[in-house]
N, C-alpha and C. Protein backbone atom coordinates (compact mmCIF):
# COMPACT_ATOMS: atom_id res chain seq x y z
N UNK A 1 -7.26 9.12 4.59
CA UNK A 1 -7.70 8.28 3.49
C UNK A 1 -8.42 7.05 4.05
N UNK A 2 -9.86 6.88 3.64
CA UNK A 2 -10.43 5.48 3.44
C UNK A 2 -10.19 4.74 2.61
N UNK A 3 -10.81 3.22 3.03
CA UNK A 3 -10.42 2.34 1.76
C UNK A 3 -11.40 2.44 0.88
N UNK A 4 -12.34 3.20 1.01
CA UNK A 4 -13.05 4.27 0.21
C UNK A 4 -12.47 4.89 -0.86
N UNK A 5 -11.64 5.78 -0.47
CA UNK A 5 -10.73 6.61 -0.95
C UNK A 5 -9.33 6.28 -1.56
N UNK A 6 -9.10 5.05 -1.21
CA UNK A 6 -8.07 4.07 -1.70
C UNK A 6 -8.10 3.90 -2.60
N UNK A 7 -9.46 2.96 -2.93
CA UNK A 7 -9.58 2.53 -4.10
C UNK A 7 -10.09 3.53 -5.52
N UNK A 8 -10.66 4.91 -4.80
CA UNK A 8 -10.81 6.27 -5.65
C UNK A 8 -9.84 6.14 -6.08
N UNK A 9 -8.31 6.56 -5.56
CA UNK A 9 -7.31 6.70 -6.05
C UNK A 9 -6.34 5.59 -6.78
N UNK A 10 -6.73 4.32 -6.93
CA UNK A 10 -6.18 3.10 -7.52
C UNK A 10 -7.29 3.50 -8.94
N UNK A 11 -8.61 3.65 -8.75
CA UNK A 11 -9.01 3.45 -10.37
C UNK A 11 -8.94 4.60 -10.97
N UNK A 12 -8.37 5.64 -10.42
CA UNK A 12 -7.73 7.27 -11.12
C UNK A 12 -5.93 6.67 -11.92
N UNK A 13 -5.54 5.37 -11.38
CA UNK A 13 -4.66 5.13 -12.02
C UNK A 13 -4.50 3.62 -13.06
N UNK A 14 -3.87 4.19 -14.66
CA UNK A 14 -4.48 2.86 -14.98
C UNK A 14 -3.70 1.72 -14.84
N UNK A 15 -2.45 1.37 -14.59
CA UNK A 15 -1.90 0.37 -13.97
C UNK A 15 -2.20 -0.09 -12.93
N UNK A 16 -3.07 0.80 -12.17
CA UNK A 16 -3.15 0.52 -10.59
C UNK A 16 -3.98 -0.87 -10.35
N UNK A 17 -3.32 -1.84 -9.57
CA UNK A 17 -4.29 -3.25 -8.90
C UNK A 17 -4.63 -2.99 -7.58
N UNK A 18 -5.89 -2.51 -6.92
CA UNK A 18 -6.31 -2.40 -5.77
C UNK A 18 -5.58 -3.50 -4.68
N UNK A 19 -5.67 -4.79 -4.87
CA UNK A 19 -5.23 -5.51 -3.86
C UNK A 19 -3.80 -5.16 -3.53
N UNK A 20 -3.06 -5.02 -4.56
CA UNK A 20 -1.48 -5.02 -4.79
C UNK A 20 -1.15 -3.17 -3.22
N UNK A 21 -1.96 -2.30 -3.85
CA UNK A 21 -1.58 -1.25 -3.18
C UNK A 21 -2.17 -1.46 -1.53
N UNK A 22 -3.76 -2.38 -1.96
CA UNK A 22 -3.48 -2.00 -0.36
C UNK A 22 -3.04 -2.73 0.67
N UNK A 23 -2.22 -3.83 0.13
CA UNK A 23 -1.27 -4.86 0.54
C UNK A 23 0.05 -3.83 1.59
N UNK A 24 0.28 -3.26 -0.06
CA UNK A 24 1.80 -2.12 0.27
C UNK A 24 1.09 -1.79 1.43
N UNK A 25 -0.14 -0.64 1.53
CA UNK A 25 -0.30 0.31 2.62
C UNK A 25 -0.68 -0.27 3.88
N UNK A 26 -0.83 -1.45 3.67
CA UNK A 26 -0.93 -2.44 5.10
C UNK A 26 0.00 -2.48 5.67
N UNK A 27 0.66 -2.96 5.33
CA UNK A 27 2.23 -3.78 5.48
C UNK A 27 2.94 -2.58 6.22
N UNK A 28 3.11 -1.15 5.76
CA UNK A 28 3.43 0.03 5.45
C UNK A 28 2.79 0.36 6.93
N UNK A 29 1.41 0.39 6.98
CA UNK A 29 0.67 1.32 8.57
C UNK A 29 1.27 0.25 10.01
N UNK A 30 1.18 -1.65 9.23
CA UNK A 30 1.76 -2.45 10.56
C UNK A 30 3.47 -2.02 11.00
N UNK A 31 4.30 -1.25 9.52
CA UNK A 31 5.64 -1.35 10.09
C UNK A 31 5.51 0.06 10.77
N UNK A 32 4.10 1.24 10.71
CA UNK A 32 4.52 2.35 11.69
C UNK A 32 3.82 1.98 12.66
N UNK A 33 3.33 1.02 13.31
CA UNK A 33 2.52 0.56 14.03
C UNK A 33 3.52 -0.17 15.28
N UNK A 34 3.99 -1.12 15.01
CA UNK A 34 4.93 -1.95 15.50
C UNK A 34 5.87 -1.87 15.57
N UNK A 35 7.13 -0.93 14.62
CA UNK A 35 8.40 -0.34 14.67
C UNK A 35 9.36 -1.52 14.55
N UNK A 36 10.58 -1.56 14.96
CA UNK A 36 10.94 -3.20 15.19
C UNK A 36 11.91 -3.07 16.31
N UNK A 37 12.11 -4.35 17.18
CA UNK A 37 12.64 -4.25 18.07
C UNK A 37 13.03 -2.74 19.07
N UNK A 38 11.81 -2.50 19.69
CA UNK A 38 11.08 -1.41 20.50
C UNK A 38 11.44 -0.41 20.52
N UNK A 39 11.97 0.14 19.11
CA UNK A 39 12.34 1.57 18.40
C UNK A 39 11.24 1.70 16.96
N UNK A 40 10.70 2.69 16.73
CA UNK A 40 9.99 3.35 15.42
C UNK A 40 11.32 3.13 14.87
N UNK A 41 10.74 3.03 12.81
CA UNK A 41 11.61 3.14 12.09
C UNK A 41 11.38 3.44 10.65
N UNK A 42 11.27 4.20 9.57
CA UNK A 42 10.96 4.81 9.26
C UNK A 42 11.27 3.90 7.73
N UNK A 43 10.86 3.91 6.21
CA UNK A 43 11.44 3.31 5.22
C UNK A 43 10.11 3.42 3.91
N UNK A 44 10.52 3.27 2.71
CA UNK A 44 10.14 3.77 1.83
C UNK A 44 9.10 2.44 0.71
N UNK A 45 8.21 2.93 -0.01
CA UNK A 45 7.82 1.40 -1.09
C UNK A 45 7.37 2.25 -1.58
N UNK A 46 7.66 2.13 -3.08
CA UNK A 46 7.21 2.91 -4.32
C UNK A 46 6.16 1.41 -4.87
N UNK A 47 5.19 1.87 -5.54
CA UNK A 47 4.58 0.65 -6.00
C UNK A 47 4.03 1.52 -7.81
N UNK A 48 4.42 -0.02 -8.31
CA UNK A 48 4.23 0.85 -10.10
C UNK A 48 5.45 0.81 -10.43
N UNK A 49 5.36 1.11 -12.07
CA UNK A 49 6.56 1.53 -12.77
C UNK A 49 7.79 1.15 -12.66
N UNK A 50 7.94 -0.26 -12.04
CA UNK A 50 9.07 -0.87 -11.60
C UNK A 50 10.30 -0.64 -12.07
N UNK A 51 10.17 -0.88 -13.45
CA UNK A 51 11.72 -0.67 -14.63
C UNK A 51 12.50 1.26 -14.96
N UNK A 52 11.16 1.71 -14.34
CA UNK A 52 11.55 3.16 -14.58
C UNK A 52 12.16 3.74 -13.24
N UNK A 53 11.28 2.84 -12.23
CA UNK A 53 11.88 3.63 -10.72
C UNK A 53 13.65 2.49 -10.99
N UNK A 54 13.65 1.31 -11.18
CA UNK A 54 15.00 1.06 -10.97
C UNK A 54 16.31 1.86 -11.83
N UNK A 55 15.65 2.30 -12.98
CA UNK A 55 16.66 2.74 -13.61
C UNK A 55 16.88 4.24 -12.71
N UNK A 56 16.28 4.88 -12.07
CA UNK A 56 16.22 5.87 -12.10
C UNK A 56 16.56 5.93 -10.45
N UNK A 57 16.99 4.69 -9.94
CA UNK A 57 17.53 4.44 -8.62
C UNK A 57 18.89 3.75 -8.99
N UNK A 58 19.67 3.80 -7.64
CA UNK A 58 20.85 2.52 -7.47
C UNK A 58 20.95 2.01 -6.13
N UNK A 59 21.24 0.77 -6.08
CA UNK A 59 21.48 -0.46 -4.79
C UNK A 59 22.75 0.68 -4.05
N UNK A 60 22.04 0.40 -2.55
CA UNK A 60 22.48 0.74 -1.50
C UNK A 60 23.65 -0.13 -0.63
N UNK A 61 22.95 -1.12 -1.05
CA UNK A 61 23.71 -2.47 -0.58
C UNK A 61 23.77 -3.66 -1.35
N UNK A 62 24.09 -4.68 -1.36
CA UNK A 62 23.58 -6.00 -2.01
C UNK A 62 22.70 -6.03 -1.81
N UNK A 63 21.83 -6.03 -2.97
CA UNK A 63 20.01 -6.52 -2.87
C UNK A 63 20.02 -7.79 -1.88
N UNK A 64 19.25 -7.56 -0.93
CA UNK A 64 18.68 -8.87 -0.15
C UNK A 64 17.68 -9.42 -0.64
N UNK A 65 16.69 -9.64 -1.76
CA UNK A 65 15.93 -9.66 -2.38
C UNK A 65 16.39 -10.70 -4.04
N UNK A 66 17.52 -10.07 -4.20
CA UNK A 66 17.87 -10.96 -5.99
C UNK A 66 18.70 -12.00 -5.62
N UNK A 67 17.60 -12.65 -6.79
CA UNK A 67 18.09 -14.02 -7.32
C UNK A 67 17.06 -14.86 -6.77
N UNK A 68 15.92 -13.92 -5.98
CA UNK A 68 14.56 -14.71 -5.65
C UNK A 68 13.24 -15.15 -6.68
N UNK A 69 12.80 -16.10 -7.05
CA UNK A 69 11.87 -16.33 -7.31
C UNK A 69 10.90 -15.39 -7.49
N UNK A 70 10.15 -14.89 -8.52
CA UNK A 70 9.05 -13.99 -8.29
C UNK A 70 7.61 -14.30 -7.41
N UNK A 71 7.74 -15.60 -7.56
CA UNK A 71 6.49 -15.94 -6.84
C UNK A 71 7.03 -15.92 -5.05
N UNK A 72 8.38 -16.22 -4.75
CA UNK A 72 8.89 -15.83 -3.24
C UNK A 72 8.69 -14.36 -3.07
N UNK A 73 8.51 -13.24 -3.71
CA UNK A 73 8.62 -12.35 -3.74
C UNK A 73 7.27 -11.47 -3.77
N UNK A 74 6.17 -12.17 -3.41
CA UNK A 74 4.36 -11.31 -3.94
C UNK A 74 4.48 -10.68 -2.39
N UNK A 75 4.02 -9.19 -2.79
CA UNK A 75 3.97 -8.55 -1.40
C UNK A 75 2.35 -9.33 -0.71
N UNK A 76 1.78 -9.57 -1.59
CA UNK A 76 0.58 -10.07 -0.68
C UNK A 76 0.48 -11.41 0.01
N UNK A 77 1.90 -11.65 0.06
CA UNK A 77 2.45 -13.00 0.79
C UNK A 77 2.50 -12.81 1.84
N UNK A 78 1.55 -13.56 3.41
CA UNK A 78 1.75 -13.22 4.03
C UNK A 78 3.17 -13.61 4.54
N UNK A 79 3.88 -15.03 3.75
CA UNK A 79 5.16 -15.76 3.82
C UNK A 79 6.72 -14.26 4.21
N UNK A 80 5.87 -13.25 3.19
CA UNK A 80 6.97 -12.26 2.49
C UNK A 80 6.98 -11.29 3.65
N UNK A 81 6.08 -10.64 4.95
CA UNK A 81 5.57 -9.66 5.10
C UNK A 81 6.66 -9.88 6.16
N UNK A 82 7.16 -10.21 7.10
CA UNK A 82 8.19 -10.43 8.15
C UNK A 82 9.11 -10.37 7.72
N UNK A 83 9.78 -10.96 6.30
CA UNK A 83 11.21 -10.33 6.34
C UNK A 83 11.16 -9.19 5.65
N UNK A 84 9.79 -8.63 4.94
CA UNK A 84 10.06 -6.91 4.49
C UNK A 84 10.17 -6.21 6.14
N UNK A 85 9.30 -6.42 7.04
CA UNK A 85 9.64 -5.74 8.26
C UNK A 85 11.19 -6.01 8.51
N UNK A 86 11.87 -6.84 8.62
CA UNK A 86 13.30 -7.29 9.05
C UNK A 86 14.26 -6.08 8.35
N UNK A 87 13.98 -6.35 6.63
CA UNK A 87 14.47 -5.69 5.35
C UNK A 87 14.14 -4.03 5.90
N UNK A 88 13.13 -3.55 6.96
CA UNK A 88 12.87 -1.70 6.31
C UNK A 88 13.67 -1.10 7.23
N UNK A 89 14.44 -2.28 8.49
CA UNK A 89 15.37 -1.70 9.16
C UNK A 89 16.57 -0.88 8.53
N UNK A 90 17.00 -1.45 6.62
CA UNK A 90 17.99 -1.23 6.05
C UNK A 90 17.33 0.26 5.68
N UNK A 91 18.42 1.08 5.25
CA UNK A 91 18.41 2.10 4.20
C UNK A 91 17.47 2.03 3.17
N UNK A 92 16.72 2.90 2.28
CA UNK A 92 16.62 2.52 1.31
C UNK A 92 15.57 2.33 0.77
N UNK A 93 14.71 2.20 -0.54
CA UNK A 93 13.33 1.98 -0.70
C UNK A 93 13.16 0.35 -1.12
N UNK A 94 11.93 0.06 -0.94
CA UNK A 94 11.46 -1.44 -1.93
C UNK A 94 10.69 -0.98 -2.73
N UNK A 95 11.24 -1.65 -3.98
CA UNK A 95 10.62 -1.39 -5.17
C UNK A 95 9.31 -2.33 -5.53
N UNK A 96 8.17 -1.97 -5.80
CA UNK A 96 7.36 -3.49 -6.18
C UNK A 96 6.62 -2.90 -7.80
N UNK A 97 6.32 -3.93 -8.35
CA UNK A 97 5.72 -3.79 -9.12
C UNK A 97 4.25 -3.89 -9.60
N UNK A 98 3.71 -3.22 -10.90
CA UNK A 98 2.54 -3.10 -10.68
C UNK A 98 1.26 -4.14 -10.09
N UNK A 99 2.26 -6.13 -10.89
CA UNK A 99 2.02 -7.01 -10.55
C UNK A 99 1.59 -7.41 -9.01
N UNK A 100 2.60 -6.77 -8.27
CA UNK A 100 2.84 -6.75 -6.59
C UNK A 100 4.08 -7.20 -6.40
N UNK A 101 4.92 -7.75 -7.16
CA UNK A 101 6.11 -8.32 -7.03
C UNK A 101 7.24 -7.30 -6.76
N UNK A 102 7.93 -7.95 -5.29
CA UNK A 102 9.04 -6.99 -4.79
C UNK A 102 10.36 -7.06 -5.52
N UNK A 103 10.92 -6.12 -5.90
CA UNK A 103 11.43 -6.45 -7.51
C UNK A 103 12.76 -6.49 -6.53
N UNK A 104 13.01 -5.02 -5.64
CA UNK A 104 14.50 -4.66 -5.14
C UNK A 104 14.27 -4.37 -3.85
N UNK A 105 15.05 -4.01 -3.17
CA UNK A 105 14.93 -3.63 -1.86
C UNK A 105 16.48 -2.82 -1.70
N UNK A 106 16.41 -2.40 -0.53
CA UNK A 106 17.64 -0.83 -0.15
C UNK A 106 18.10 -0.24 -1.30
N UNK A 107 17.27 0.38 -2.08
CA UNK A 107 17.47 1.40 -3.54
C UNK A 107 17.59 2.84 -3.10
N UNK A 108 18.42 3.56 -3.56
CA UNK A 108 18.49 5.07 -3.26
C UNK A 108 17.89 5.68 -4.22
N UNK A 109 16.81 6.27 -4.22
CA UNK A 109 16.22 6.97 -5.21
C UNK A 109 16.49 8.27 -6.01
N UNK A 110 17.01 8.93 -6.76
CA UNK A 110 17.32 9.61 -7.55
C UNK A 110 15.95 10.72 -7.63
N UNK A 111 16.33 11.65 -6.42
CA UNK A 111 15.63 13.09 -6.03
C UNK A 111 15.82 14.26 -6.50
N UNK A 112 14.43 15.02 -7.30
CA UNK A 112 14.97 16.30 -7.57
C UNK A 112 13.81 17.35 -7.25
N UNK A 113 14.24 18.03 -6.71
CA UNK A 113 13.06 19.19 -6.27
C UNK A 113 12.64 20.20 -7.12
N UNK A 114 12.75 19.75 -8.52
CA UNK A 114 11.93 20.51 -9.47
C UNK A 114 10.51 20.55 -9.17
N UNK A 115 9.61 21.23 -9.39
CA UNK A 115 8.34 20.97 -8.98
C UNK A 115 7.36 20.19 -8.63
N UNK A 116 8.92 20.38 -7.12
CA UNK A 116 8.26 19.82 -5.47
C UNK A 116 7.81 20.78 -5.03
N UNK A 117 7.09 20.86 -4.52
CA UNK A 117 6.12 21.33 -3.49
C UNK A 117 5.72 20.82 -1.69
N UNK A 118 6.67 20.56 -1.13
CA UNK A 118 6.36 20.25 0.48
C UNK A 118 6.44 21.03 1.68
N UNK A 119 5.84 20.54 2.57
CA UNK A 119 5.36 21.38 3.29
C UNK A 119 6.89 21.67 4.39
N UNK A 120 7.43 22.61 5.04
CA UNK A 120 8.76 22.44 5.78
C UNK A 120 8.37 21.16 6.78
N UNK A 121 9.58 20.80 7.23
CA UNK A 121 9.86 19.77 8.11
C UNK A 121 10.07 18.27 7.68
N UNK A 122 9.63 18.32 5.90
CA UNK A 122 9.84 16.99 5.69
C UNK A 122 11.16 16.72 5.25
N UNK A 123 11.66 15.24 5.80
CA UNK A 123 13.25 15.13 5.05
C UNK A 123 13.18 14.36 3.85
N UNK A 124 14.83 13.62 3.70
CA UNK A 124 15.21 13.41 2.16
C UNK A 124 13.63 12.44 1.46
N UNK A 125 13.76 11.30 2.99
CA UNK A 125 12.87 10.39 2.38
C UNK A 125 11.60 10.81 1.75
N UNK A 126 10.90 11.37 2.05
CA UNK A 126 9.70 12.07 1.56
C UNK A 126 9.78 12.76 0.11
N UNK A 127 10.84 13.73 0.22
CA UNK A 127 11.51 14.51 -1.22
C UNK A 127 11.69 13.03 -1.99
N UNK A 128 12.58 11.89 -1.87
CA UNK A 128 12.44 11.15 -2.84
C UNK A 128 11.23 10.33 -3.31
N UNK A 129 10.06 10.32 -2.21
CA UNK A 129 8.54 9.83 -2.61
C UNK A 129 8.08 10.54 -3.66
N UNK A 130 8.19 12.14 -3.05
CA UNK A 130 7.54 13.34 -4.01
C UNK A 130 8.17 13.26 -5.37
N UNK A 131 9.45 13.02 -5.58
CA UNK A 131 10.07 13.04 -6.86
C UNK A 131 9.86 12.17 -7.55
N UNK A 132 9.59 10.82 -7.21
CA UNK A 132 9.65 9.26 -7.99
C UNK A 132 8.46 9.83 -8.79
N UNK A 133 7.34 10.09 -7.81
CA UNK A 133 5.94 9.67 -8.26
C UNK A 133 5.33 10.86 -8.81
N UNK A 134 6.17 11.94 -9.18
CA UNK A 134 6.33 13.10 -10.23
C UNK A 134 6.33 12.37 -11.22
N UNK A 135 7.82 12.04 -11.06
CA UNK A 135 8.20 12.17 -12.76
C UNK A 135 8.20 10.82 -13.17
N UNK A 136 7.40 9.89 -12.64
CA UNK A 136 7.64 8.40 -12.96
C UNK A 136 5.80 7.71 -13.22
N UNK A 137 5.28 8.60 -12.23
CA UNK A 137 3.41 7.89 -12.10
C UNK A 137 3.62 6.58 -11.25
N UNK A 138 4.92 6.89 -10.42
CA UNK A 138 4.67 5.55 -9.27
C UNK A 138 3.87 6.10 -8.39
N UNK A 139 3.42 5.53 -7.22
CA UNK A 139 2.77 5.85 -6.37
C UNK A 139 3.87 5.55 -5.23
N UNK A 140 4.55 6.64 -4.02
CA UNK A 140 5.81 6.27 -3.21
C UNK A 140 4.72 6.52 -1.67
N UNK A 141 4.53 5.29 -0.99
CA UNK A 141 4.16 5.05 0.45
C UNK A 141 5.58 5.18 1.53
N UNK A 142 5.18 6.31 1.96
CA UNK A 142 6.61 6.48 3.24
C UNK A 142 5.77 6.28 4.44
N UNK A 143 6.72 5.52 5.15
CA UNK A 143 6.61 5.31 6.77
C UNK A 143 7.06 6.16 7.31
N UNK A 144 7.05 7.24 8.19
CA UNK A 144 7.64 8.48 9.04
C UNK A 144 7.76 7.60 10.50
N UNK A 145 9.38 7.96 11.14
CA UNK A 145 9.81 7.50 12.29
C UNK A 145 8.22 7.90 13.13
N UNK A 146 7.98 9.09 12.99
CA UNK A 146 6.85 9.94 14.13
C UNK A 146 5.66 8.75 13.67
N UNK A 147 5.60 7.79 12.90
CA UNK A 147 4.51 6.55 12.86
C UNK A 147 3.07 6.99 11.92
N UNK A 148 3.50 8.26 11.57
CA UNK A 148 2.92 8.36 10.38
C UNK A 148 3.10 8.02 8.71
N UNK A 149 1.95 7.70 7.91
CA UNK A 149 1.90 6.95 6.62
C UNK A 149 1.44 7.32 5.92
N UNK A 150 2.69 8.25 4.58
CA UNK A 150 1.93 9.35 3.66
C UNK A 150 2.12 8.48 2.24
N UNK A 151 1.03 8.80 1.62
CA UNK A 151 1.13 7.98 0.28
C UNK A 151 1.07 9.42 -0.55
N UNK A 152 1.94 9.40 -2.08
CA UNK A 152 2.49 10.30 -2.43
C UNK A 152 2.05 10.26 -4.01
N UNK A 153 1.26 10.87 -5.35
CA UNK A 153 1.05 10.37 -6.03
C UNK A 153 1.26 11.81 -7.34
N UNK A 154 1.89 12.05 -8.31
CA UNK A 154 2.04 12.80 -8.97
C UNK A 154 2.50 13.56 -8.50
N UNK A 155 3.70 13.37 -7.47
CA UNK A 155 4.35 14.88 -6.82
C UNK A 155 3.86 15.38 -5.44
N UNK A 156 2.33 14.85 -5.53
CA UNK A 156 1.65 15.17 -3.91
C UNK A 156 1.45 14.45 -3.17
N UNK A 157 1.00 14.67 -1.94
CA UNK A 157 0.41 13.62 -0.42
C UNK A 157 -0.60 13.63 -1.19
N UNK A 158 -1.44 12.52 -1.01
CA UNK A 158 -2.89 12.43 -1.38
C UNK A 158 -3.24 11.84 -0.21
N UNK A 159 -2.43 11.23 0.84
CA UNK A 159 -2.99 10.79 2.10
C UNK A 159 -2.02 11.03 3.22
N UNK A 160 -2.46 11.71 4.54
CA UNK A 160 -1.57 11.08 5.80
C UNK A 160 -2.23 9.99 6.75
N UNK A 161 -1.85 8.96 6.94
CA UNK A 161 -2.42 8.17 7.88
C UNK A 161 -1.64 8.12 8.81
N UNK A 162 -3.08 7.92 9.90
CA UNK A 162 -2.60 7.10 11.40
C UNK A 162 -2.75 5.65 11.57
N UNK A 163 -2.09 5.17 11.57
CA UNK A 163 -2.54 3.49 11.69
C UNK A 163 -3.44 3.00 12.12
N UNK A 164 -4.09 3.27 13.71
CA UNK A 164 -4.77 2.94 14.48
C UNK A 164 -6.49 3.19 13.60
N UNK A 165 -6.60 4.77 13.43
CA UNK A 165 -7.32 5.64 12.26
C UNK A 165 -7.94 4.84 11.27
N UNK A 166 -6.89 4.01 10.60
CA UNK A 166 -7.00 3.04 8.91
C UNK A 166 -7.75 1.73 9.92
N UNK A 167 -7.23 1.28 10.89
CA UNK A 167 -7.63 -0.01 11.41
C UNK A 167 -9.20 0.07 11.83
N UNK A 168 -9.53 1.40 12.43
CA UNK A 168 -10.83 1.57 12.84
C UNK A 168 -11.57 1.50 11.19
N UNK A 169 -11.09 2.23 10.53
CA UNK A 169 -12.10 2.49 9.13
C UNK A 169 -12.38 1.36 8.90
N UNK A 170 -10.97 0.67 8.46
CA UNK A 170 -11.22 -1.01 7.60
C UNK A 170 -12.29 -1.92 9.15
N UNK A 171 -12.60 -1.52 10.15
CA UNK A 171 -13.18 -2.37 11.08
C UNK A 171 -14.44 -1.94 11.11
N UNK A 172 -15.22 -0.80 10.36
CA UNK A 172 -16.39 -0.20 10.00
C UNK A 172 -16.73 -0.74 8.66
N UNK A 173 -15.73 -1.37 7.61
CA UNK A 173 -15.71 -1.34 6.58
C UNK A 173 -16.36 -2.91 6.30
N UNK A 174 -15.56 -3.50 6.91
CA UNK A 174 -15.94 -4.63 6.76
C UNK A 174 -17.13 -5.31 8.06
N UNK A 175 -17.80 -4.48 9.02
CA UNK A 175 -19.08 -5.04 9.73
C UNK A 175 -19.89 -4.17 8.76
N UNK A 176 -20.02 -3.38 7.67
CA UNK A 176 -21.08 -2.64 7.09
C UNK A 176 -21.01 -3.52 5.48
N UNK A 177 -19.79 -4.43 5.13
CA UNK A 177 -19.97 -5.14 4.32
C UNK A 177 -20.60 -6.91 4.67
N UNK A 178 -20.26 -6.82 5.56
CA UNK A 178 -21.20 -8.01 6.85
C UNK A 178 -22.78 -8.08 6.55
N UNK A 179 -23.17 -6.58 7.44
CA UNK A 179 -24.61 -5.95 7.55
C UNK A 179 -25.13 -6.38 6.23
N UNK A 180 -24.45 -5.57 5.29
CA UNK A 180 -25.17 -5.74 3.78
C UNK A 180 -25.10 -7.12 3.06
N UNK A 181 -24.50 -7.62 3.39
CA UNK A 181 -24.19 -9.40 2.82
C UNK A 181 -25.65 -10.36 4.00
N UNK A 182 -25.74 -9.82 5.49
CA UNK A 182 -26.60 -10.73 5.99
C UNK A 182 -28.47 -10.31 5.29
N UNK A 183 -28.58 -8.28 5.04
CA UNK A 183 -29.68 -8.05 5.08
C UNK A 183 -29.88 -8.59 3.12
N UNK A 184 -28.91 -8.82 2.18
CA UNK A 184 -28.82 -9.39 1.05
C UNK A 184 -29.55 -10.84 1.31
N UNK A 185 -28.70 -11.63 2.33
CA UNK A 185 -29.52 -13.61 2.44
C UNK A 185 -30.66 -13.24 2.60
N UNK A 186 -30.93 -12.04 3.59
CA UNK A 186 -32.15 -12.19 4.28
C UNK A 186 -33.40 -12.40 3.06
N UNK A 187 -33.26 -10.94 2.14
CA UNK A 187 -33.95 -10.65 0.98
C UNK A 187 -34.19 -11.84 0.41
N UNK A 188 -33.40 -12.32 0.20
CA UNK A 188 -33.06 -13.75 -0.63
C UNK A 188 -34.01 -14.97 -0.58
N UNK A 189 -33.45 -15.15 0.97
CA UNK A 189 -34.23 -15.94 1.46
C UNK A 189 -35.45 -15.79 1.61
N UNK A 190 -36.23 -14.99 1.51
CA UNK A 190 -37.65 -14.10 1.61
C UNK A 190 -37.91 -14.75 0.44
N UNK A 191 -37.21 -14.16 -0.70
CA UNK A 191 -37.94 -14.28 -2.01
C UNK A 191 -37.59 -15.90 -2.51
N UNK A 192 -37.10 -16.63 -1.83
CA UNK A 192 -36.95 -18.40 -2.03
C UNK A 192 -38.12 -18.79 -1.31
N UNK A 193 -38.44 -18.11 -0.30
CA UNK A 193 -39.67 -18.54 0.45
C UNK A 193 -40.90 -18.56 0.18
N UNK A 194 -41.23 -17.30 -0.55
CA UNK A 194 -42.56 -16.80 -1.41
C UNK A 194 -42.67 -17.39 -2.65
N UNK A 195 -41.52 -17.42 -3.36
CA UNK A 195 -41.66 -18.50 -4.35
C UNK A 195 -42.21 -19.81 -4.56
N UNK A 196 -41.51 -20.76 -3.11
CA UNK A 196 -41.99 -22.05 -2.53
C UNK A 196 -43.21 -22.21 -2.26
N UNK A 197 -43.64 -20.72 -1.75
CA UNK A 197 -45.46 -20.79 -1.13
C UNK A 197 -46.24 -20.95 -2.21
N UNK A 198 -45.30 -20.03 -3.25
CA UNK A 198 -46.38 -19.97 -4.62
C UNK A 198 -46.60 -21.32 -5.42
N UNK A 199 -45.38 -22.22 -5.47
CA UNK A 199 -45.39 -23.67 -5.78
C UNK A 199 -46.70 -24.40 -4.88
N UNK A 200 -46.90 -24.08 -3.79
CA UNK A 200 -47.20 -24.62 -3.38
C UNK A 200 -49.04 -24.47 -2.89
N UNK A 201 -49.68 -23.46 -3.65
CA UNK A 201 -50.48 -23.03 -3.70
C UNK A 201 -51.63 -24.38 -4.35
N UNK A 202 -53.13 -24.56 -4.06
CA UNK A 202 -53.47 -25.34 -4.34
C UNK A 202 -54.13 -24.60 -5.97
């Protein structure tokens, strides 16, 4: 998946806020990227449908997360993004909402392999991505210990990423939004120039 293809799949959904998801899938490729304390580690973020994935989950542990402020809580905080890495060491999924707001954290999700469809080798965590975002229209981003990053949407993968992979794209993405922003002044400036000549014509 590009951020091309990202955002294909954010305006195929209508709750979906582009920034909000590709916050999650950031956050999501740096924790298979970096692991924590020099072990991979593997953990779950459903994004969407907040009130339907909680009901349809239960706390693993004491939420580390409630009784926070919503505005302490915007995944696109960079304030927030270190203790979700701290937090994916726990069990469990983070819940966010469509807003971006991290509602819960270590939730056990409520899995059923009614028409699932996966490929062998995947475990529980994945089955509960595939299931949320069945029967709910969340969208469930899993981190895989092996440092891969599948985003999961109506029951299916719609993406596997490699981290490194996403970092090169978004680093093509943004010198070709560069290119087009300098050869844009350039135009610009051309046509401020010809204008001026024309003022200036006797």
């Amino acid at each position: 998946m590009t951020i091309a293809a990202l955002k294909t799949l954010c305006a195929q959904i209508s709750w979906c806020e582009p920034a909000v998801l590709e916050s999650v899938l950031e956050l999501a490729l740096e924790i298979a990227r970096e692991g924590r304390e020099g072990r991979r580690i593997g953990t779950l973020f459903t994004v969407g449908k907040a009130e339907a994935v909680l009901a349809a989950s239960r706390a693993l542990i004491l939420d580390p997360l409630a009784g926070h402020v919503p505005a302490g809580t915007q995944i696109t905080d960079p304030n927030l993004r270190g203790t979700i890495k701290e937090l994916a060491q726990l069990d469990g999924a983070f819940v966010i909402s469509e807003a971006g707001i991290v509602v819960a954290a270590c939730r056990y999700l409520d899995a059923s392999v009614e028409q699932i469809d996966l490929p062998l080798g995947f475990g529980s965590r994945h089955l509960a991505a595939a299931s949320i975002s069945q029967r709910l229209n969340a969208v469930a981003i899993v981190v895989s210990e092996s440092g891969v990053v599948r985003v999961f949407h109506e029951g299916q993968i719609e993406a596997a990423l490699i981290p490194e992979l996403w970092l090169l794209d978004r680093h093509h993405t943004q010198r070709s939004v560069a290119a087009a922003g300098a050869v844009e002044a350039q135009r610009l400036g051309t046509a401020t120039l010809s204008l001026s000549q024309i003022g200036n014509e006797p």
